[in-house]
Protein backbone atom coordinates (compact mmCIF):
# COMPACT_ATOMS: atom_id res chain seq x y z
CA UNK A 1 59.18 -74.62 78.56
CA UNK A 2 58.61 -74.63 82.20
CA UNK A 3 56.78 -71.63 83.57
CA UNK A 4 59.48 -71.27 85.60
CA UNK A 5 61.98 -70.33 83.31
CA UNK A 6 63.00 -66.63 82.92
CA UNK A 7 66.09 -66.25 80.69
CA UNK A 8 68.01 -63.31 81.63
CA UNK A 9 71.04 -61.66 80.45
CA UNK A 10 73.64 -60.73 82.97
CA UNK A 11 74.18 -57.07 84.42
CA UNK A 12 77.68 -57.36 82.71
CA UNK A 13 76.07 -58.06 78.99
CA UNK A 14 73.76 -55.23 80.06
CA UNK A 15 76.53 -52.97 80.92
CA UNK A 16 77.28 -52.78 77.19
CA UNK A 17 74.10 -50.56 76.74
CA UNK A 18 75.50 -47.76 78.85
CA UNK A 19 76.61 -46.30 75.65
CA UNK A 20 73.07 -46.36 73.87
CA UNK A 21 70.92 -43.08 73.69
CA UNK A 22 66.97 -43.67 76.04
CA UNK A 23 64.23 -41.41 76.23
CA UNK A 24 61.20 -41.39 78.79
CA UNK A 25 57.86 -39.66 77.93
CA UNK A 26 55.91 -39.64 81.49
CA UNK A 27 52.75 -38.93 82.24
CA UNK A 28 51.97 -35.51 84.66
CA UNK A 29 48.84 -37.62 86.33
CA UNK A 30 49.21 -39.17 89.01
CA UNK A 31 52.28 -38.04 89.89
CA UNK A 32 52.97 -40.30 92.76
CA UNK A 33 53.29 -43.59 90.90
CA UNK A 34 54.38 -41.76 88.00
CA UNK A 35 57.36 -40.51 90.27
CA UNK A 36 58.06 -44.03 91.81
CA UNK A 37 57.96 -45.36 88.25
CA UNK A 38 60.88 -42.87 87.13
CA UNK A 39 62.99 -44.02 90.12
CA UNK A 40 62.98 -47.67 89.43
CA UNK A 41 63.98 -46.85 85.71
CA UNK A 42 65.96 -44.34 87.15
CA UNK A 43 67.78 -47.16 89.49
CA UNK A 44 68.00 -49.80 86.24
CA UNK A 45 70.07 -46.92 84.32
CA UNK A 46 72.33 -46.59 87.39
CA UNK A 47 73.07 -49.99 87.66
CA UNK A 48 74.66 -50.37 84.06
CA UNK A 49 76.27 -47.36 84.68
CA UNK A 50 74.03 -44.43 82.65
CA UNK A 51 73.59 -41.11 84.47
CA UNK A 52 69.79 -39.85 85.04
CA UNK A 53 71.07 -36.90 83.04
CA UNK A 54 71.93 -38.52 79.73
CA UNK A 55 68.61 -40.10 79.42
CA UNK A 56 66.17 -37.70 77.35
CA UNK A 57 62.68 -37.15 79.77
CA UNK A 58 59.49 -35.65 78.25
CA UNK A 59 56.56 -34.85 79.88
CA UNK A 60 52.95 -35.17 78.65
CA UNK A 61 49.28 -33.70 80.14
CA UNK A 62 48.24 -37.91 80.92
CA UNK A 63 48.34 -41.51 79.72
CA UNK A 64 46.40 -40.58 76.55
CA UNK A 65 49.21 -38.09 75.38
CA UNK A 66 51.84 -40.74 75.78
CA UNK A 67 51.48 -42.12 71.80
CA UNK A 68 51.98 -38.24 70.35
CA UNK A 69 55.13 -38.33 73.34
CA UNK A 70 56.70 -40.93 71.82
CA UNK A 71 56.00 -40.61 68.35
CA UNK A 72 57.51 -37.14 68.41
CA UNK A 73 60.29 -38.26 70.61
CA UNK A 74 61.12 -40.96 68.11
CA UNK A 75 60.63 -39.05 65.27
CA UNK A 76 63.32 -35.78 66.67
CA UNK A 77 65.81 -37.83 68.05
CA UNK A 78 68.32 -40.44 67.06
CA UNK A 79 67.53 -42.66 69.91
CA UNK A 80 67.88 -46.69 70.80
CA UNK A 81 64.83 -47.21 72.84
CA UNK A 82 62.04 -45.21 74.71
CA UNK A 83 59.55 -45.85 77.80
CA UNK A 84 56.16 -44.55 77.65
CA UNK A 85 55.28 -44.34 81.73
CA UNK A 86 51.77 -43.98 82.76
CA UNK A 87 49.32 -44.52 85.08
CA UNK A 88 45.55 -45.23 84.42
CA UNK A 89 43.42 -46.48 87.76
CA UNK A 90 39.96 -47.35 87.70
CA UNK A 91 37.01 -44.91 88.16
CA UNK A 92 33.48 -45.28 87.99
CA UNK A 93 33.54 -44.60 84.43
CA UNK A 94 34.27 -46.54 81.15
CA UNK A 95 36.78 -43.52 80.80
CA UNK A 96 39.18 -46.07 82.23
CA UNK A 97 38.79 -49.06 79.56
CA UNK A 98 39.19 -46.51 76.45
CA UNK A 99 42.23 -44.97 77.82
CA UNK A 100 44.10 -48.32 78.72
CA UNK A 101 43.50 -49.83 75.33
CA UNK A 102 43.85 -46.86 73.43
CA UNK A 103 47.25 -46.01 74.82
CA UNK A 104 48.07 -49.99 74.39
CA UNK A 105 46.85 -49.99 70.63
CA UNK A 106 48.98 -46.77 70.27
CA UNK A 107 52.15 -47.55 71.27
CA UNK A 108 51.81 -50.92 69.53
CA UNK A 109 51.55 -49.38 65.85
CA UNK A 110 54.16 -47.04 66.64
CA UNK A 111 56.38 -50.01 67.48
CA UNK A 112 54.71 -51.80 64.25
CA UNK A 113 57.16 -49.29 62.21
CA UNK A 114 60.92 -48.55 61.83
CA UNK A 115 62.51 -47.00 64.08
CA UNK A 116 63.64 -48.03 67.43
CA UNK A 117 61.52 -49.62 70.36
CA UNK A 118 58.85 -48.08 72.44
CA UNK A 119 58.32 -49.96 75.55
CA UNK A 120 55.25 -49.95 77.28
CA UNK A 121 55.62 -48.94 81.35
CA UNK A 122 51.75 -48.23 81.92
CA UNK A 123 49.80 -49.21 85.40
CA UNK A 124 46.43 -49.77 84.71
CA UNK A 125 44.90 -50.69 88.26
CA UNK A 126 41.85 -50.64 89.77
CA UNK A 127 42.61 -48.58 92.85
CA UNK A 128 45.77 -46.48 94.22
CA UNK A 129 47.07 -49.10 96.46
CA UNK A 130 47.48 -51.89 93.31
CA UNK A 131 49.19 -48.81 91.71
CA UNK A 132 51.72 -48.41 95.02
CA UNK A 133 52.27 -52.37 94.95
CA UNK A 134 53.67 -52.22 91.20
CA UNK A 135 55.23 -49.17 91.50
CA UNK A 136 58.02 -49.74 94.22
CA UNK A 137 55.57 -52.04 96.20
CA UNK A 138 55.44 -55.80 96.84
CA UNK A 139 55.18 -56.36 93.44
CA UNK A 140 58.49 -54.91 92.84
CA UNK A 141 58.58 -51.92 90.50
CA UNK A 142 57.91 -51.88 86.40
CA UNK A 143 59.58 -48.41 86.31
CA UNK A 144 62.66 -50.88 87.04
CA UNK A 145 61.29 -53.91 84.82
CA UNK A 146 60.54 -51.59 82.01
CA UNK A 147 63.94 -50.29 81.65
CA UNK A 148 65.76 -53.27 82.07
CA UNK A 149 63.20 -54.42 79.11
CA UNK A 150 64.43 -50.89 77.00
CA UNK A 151 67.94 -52.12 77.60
CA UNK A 152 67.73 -55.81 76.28
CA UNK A 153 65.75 -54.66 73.64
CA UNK A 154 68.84 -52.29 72.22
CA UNK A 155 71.55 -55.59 72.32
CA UNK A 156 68.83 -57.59 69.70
């Protein structure tokens, strides 16, 4: 398979998931990408018709908080897909490299059991402007990406 090749499903086959029921836990640090992040998903609901309204939002303290976020959020609603959205950049610390892969192997055993998918929107960059160049930058944004993901992930 080339490297090249990205299959995609149409905005039309998306469209069908404007009936399904999303949920967003976001982190409250660093609210500026965390903000940009919510607008791109916010922009991917719009576009296959779903209101910023009907999606269920949750806010946690940071990154860390995100697994409880969407375990509880899972576990108290009837819902077809959630986004965890964080941001983790780089300090001088190794504060940085427990957080990332703690909130990675979290989310991944709570998608390990039933229930419906938690998709992983988490920046974990080495300074502010990587975070600004993911999140609405020239690297597009994975606020945007990471919904779109939700969405194909309910029509399996």
């Amino acid at each position: 398979m080339s490297s090249k090749f990205k299959p995609t499903l149409s905005k039309d086959l998306l469209k069908q998931a404007k009936n399904k029921k999303f949920g967003i836990v976001s982190s409250e640090w660093n609210t500026e990408i965390i903000n940009r992040l919510l607008d791109g998903a916010f922009d991917f609901f719009d576009t296959i018709g779903l209101n910023k309204k009907d999606i269920l939002h949750h806010t946690v303290p940071g990154s860390f908080e995100l697994i409880y976020g969407c375990a509880n959020m899972r576990r108290k609603y009837d819902l077809d897909a959630i986004i965890a959205v964080g941001s983790i950049i780089k300090g001088e610390t190794k504060h940085f490299d427990f957080i990332s892969q703690s909130v990675c192997d979290g989310i991944k055993d709570i998608n390990i059991t039933d229930g419906c998918p938690v998709i992983l929107c988490l920046l974990t960059d080495d300074n502010f402007q990587q975070a600004i160049e993911r999140s609405g930058g020239k690297h597009g944004n994975k606020g945007y990406d990471c919904a779109e993901s939700a969405t194909k992930m309910t029509l399996i």
